[in-house]
N, C-alpha and C. Protein backbone atom coordinates (compact mmCIF):
# COMPACT_ATOMS: atom_id res chain seq x y z
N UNK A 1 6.07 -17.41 0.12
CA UNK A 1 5.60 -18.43 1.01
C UNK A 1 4.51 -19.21 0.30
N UNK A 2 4.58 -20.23 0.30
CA UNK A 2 3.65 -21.41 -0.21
C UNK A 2 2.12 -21.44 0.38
N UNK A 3 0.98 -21.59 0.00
CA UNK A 3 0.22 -21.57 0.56
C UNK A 3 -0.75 -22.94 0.99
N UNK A 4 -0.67 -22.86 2.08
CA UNK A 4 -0.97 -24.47 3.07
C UNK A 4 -1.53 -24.92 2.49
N UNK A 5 -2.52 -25.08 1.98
CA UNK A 5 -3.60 -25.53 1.65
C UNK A 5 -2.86 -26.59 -0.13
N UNK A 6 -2.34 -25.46 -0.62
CA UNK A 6 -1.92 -25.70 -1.89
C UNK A 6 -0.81 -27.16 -1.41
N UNK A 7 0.25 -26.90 -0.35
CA UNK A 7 0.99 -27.76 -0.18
C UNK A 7 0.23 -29.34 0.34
N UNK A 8 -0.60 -28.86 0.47
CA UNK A 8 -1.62 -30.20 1.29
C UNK A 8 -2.07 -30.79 -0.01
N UNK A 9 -2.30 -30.38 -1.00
CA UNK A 9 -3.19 -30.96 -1.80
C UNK A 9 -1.73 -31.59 -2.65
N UNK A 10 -0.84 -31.05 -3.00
CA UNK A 10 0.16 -31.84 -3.82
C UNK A 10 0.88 -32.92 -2.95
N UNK A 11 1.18 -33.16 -1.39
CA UNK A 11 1.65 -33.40 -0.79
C UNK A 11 0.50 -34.77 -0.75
N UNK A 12 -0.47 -34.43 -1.20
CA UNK A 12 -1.63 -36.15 -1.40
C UNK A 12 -1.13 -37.03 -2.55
N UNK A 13 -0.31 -36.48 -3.33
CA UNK A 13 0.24 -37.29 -4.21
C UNK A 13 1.39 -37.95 -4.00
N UNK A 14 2.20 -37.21 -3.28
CA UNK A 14 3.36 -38.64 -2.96
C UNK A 14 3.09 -39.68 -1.84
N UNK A 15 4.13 -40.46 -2.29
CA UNK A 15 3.45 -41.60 -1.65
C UNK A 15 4.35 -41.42 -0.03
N UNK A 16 3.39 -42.08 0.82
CA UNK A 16 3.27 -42.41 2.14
C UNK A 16 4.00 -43.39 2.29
N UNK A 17 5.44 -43.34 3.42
CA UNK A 17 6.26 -44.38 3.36
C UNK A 17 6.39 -44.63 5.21
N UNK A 18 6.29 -46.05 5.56
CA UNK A 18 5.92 -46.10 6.91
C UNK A 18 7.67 -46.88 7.36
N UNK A 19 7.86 -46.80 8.10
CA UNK A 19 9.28 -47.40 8.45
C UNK A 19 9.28 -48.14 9.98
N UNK A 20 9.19 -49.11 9.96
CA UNK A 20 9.03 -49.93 11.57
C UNK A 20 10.14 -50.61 11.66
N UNK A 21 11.37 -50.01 12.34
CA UNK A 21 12.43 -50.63 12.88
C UNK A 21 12.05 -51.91 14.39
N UNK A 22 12.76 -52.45 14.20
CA UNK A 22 12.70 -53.66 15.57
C UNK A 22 14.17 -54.26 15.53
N UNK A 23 14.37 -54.55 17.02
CA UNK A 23 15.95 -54.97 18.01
C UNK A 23 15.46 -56.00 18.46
N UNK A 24 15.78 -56.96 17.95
CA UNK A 24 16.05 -58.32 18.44
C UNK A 24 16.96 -58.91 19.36
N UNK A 25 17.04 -59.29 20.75
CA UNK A 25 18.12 -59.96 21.06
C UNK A 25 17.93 -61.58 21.54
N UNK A 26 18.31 -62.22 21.22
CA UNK A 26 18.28 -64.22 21.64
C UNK A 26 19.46 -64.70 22.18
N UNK A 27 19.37 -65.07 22.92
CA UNK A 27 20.19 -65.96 24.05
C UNK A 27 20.03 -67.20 24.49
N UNK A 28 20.10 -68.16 23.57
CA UNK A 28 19.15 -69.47 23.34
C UNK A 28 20.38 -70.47 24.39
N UNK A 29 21.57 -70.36 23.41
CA UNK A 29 22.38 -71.16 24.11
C UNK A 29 23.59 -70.79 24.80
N UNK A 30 23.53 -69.67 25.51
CA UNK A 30 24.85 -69.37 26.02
C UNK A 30 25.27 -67.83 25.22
N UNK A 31 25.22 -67.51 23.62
CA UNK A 31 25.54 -66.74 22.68
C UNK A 31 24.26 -65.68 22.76
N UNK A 32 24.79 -64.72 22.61
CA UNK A 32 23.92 -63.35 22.89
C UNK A 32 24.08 -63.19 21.17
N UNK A 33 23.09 -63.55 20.46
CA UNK A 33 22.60 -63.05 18.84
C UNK A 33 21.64 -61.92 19.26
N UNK A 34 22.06 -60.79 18.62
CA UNK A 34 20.81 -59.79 18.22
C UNK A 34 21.07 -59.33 16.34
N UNK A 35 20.15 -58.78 16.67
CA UNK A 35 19.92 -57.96 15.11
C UNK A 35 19.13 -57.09 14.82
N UNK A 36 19.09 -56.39 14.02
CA UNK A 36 17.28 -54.91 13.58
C UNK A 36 17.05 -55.87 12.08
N UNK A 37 16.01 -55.13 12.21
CA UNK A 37 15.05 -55.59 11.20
C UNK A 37 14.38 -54.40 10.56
N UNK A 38 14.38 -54.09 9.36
CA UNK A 38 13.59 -53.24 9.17
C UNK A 38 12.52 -53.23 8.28
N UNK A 39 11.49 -53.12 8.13
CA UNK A 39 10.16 -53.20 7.78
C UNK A 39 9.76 -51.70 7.12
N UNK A 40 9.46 -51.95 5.94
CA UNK A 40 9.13 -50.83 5.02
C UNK A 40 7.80 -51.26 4.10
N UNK A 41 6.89 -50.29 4.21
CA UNK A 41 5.67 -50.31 3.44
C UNK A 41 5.41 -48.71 3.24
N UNK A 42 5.03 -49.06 1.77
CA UNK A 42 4.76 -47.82 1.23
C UNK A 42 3.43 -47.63 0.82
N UNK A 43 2.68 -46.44 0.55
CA UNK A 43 1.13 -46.41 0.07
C UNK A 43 1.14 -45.25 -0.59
N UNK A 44 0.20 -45.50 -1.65
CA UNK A 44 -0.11 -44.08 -2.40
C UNK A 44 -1.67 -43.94 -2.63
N UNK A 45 -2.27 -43.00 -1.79
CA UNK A 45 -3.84 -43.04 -2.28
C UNK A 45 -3.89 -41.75 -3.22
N UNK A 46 -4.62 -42.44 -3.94
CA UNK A 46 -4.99 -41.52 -5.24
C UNK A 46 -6.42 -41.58 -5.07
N UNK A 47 -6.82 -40.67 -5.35
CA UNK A 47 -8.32 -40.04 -5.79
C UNK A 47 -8.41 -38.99 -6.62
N UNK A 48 -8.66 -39.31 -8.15
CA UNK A 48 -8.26 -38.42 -8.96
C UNK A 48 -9.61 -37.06 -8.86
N UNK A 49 -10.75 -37.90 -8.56
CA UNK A 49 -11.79 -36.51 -8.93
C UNK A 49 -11.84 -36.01 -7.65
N UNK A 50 -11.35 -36.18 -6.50
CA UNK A 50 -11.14 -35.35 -5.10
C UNK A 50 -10.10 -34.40 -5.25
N UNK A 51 -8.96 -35.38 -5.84
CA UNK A 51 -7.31 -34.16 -6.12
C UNK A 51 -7.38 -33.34 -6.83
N UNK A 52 -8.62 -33.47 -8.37
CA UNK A 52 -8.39 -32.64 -9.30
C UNK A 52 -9.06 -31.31 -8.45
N UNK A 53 -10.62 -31.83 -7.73
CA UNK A 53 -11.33 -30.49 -7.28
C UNK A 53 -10.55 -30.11 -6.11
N UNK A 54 -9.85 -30.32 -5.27
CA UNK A 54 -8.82 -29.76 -4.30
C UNK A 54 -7.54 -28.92 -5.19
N UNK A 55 -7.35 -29.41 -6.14
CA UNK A 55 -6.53 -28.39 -7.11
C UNK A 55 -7.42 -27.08 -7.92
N UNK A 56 -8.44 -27.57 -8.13
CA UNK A 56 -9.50 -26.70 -8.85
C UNK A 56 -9.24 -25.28 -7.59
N UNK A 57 -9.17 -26.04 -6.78
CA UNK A 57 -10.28 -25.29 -5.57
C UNK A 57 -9.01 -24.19 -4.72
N UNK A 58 -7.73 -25.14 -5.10
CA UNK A 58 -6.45 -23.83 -4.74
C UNK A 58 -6.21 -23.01 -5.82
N UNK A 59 -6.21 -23.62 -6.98
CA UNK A 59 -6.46 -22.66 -8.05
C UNK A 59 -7.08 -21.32 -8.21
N UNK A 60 -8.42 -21.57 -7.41
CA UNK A 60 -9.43 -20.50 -7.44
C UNK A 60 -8.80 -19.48 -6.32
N UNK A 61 -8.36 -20.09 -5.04
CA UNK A 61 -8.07 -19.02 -3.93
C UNK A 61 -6.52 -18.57 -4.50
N UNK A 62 -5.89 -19.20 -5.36
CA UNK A 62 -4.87 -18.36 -5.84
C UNK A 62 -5.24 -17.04 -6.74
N UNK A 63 -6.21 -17.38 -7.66
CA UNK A 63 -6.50 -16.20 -8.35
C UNK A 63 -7.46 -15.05 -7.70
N UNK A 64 -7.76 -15.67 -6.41
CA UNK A 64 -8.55 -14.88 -5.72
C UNK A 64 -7.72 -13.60 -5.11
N UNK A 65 -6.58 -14.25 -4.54
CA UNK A 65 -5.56 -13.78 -3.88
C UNK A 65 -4.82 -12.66 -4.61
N UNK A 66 -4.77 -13.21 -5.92
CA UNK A 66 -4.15 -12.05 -7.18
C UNK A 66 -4.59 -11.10 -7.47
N UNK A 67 -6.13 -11.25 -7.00
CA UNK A 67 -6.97 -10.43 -7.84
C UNK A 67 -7.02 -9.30 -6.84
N UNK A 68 -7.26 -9.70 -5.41
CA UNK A 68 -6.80 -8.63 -4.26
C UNK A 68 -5.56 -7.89 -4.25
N UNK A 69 -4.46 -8.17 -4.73
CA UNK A 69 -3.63 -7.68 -4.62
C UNK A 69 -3.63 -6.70 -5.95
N UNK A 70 -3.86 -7.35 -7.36
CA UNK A 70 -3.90 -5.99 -7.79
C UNK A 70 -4.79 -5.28 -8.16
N UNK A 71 -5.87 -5.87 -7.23
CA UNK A 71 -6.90 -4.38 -6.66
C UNK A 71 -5.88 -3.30 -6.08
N UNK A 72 -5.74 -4.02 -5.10
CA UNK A 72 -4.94 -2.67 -3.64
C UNK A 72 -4.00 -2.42 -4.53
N UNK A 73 -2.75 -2.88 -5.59
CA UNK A 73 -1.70 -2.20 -6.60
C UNK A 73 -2.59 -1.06 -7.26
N UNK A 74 -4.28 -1.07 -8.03
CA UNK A 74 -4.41 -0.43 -8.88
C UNK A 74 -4.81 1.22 -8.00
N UNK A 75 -5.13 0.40 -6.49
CA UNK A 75 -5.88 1.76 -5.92
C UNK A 75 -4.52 2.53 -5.14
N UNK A 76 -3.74 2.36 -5.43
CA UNK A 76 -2.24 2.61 -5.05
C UNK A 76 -1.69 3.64 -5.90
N UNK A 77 -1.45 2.99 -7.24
CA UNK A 77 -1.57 3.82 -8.06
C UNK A 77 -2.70 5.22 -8.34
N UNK A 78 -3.50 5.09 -8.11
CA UNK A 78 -4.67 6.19 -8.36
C UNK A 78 -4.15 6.88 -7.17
N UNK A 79 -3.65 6.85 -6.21
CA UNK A 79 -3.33 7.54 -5.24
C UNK A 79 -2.19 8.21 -4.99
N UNK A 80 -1.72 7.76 -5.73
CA UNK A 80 0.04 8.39 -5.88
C UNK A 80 -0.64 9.16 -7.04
N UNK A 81 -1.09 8.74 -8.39
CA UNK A 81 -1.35 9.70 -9.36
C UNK A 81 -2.29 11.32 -9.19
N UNK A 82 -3.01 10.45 -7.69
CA UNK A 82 -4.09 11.87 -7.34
C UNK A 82 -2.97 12.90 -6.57
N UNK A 83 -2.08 12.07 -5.64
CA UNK A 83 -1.12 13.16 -5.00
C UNK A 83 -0.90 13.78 -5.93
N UNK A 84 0.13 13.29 -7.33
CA UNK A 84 1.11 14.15 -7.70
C UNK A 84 0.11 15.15 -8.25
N UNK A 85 -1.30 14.80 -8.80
CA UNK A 85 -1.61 15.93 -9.36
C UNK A 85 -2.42 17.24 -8.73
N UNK A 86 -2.19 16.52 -6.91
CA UNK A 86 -2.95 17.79 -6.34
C UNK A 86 -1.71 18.58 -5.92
N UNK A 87 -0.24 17.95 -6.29
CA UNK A 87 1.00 18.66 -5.88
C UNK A 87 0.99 19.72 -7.02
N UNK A 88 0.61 19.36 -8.56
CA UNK A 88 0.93 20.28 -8.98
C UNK A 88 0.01 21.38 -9.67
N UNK A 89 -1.46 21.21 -8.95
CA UNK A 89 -2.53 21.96 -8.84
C UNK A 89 -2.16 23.02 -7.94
N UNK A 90 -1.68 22.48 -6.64
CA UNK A 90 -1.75 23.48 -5.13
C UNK A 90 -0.34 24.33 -5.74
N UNK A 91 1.20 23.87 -6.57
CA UNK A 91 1.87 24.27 -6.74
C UNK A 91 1.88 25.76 -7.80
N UNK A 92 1.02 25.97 -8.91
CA UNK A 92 0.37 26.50 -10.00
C UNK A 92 -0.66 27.21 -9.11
N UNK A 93 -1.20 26.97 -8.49
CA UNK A 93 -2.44 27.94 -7.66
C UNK A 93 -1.26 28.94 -6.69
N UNK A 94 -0.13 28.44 -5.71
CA UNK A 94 0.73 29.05 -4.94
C UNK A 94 1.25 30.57 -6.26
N UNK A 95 1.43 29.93 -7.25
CA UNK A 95 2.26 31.10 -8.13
C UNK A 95 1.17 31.93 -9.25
N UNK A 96 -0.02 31.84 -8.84
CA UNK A 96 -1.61 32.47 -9.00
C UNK A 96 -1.41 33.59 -8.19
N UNK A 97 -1.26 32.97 -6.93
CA UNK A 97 -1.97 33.47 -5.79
C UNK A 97 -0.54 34.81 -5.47
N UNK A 98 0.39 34.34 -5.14
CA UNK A 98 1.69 34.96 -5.50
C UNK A 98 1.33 36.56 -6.28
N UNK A 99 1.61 35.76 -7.37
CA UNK A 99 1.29 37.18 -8.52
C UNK A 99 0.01 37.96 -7.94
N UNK A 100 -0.96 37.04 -7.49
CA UNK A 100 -2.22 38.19 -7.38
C UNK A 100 -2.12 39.12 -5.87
N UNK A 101 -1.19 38.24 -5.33
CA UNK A 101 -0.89 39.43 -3.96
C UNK A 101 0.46 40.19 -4.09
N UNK A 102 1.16 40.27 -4.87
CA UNK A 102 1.59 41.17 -4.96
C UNK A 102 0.95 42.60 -6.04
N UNK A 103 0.01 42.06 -6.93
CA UNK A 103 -1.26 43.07 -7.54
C UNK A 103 -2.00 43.71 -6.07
N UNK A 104 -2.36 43.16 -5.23
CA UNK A 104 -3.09 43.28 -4.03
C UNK A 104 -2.03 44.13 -2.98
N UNK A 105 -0.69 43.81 -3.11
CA UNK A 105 -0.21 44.74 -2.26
C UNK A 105 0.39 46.21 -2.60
N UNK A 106 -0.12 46.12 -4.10
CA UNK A 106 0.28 47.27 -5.18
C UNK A 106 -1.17 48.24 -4.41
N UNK A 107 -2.16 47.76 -4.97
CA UNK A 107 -3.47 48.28 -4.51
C UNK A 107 -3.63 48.97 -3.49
N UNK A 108 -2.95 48.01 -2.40
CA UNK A 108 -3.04 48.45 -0.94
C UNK A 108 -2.15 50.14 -0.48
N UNK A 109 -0.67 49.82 -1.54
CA UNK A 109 0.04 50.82 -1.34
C UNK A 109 -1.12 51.94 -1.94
N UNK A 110 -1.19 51.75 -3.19
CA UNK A 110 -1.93 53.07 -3.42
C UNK A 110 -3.39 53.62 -3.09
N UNK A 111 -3.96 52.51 -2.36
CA UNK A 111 -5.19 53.24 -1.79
C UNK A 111 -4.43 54.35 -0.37
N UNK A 112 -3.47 53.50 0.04
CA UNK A 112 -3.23 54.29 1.07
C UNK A 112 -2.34 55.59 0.73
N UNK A 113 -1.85 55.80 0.03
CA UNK A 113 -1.60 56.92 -0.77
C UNK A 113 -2.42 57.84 -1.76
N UNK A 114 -3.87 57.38 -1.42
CA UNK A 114 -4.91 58.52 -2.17
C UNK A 114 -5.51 58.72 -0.51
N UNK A 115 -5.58 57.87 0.39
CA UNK A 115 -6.30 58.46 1.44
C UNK A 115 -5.59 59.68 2.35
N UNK A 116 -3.90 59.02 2.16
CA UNK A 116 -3.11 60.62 2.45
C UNK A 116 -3.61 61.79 1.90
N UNK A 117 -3.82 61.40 0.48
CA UNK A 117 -3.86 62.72 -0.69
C UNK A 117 -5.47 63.03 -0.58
N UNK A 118 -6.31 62.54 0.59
CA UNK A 118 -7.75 63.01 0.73
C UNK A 118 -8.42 62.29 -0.37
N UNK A 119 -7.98 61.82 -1.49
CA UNK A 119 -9.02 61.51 -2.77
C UNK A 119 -9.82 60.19 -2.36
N UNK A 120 -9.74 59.18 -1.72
CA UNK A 120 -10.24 58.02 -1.37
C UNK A 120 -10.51 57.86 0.21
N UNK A 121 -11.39 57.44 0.66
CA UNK A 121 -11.90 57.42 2.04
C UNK A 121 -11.08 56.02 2.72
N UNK A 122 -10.72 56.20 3.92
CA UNK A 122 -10.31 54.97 4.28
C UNK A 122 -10.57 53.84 4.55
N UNK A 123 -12.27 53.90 4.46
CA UNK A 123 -13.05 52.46 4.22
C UNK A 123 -12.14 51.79 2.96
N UNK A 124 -11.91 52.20 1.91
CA UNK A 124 -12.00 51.74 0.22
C UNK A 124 -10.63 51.45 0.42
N UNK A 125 -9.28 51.97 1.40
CA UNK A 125 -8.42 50.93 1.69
C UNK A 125 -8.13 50.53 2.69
N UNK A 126 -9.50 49.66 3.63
CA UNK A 126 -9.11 49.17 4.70
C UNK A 126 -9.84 47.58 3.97
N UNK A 127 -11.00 48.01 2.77
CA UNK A 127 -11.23 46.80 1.98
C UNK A 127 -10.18 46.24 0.98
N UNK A 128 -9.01 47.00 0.57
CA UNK A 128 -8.02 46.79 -0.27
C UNK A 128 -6.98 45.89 0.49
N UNK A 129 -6.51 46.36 1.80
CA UNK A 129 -6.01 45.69 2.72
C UNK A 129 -6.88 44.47 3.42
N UNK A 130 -8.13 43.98 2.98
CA UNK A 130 -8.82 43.08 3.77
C UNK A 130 -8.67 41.91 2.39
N UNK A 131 -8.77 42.49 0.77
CA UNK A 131 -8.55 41.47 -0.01
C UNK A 131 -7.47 41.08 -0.36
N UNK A 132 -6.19 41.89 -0.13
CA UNK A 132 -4.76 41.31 0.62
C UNK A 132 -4.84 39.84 1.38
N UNK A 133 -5.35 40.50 2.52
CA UNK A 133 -4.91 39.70 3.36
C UNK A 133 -5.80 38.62 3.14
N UNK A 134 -6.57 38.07 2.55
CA UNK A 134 -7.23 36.89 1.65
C UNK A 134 -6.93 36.56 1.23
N UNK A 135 -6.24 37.41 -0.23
CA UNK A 135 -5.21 36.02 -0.76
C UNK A 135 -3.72 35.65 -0.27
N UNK A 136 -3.64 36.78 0.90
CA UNK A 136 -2.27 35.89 1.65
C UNK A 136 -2.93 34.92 2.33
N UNK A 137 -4.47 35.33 2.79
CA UNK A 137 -4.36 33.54 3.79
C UNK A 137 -4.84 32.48 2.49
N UNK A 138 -5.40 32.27 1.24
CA UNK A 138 -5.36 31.29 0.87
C UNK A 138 -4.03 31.24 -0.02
N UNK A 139 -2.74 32.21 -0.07
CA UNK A 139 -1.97 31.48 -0.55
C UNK A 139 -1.11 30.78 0.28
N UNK A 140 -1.28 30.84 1.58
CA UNK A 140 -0.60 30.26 2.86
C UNK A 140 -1.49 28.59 2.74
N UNK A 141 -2.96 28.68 2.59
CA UNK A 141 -3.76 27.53 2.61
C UNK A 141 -2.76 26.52 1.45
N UNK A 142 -2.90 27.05 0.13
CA UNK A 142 -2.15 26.16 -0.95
C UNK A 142 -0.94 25.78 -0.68
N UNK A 143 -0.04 26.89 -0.45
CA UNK A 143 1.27 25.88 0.24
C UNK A 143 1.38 24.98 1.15
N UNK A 144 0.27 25.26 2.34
CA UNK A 144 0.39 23.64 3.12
C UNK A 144 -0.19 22.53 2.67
N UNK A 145 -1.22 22.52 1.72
CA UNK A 145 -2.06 21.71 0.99
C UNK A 145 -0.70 21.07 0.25
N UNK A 146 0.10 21.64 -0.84
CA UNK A 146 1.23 21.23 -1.33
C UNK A 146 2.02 20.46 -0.43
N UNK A 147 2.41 21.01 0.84
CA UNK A 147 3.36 20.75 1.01
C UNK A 147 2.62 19.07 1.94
N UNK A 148 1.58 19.18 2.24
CA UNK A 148 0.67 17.59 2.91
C UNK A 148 0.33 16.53 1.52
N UNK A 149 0.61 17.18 0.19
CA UNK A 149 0.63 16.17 -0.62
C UNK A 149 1.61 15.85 -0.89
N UNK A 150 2.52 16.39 -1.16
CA UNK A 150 4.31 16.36 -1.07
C UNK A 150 4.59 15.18 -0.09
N UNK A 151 3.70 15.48 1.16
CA UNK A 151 4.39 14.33 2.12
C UNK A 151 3.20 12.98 2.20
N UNK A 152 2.26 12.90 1.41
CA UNK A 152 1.54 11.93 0.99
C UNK A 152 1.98 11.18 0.50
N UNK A 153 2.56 11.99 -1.30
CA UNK A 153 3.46 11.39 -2.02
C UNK A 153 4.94 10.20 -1.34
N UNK A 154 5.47 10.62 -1.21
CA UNK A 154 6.52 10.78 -0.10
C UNK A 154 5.91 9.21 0.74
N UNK A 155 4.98 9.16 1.32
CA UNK A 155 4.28 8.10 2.13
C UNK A 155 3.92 6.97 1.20
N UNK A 156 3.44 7.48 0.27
CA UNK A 156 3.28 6.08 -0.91
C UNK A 156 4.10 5.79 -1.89
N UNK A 157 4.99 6.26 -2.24
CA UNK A 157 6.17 5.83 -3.07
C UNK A 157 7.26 4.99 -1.79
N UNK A 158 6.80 5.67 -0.65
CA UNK A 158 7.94 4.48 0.43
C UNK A 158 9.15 4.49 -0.10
């Protein structure tokens, strides 16, 4: 789409054409004469140091306009680039966290298999079972974190 302003200022350069039609009819002696007439005048105002700074001056709101846009393109980009890389931060932390709870549910088995066997008190695996269940809730945290940048992503690639 053209921008008004811009079309106004080139639209001062062509010329202005006026058109005044007229219907004549005379009936002088009996005979009905008519006819049109048409009347044409044309004008062109020029003002070169008004047109040039009205061009100067769309010039400027054009590059103004550009310059907004690839602002919002560059911060677009940084935002798709921050998704993908908190997708594959939260993704790499999920298979951390993974491995370290199944270390954690190793633990858990065998504290509770020394407290059968009397050697360990059941405080020492009710804390084994409490740092379990920590890194199951932050490996539950990273997968939804993933999976809300996943659909970030997803939102800005459109």
């Amino acid at each position: 789409m053209r921008d008004p302003a811009a079309t106004e200022v080139v639209a001062r350069f062509l010329p202005t054409l006026a058109l005044a039609p007229s219907y004549a009819a005379d009936s002088r002696d009996g005979d009905v004469e008519d006819g049109f007439d048409l009347a044409l005048s044309a004008a062109i105002l020029v003002n070169p140091a008004a047109d040039a700074a009205a061009l100067d001056a769309s010039d400027a709101d054009i590059a103004a306009a550009l310059a907004v846009l690839y602002s919002r393109q560059d911060a677009l980009l940084v935002d798709v680039a921050r998704a993908l890389y908190d997708i594959v931060r939260a993704e790499r932390s999920s298979r951390v966290l993974e491995a370290s709870l199944r270390v954690q549910n190793e633990r858990v088995a065998d504290a509770r298999g020394r407290v059968e066997a009397g050697v360990l008190r059941p405080i020492d695996a009710s804390l084994s079972e409490s740092r379990a269940a920590d890194t199951a809730s932050e490996l539950e945290r990273a997968r939804n974190f993933a999976a809300n940048a996943r659909t970030l992503l997803a939102y800005l690639t459109g």
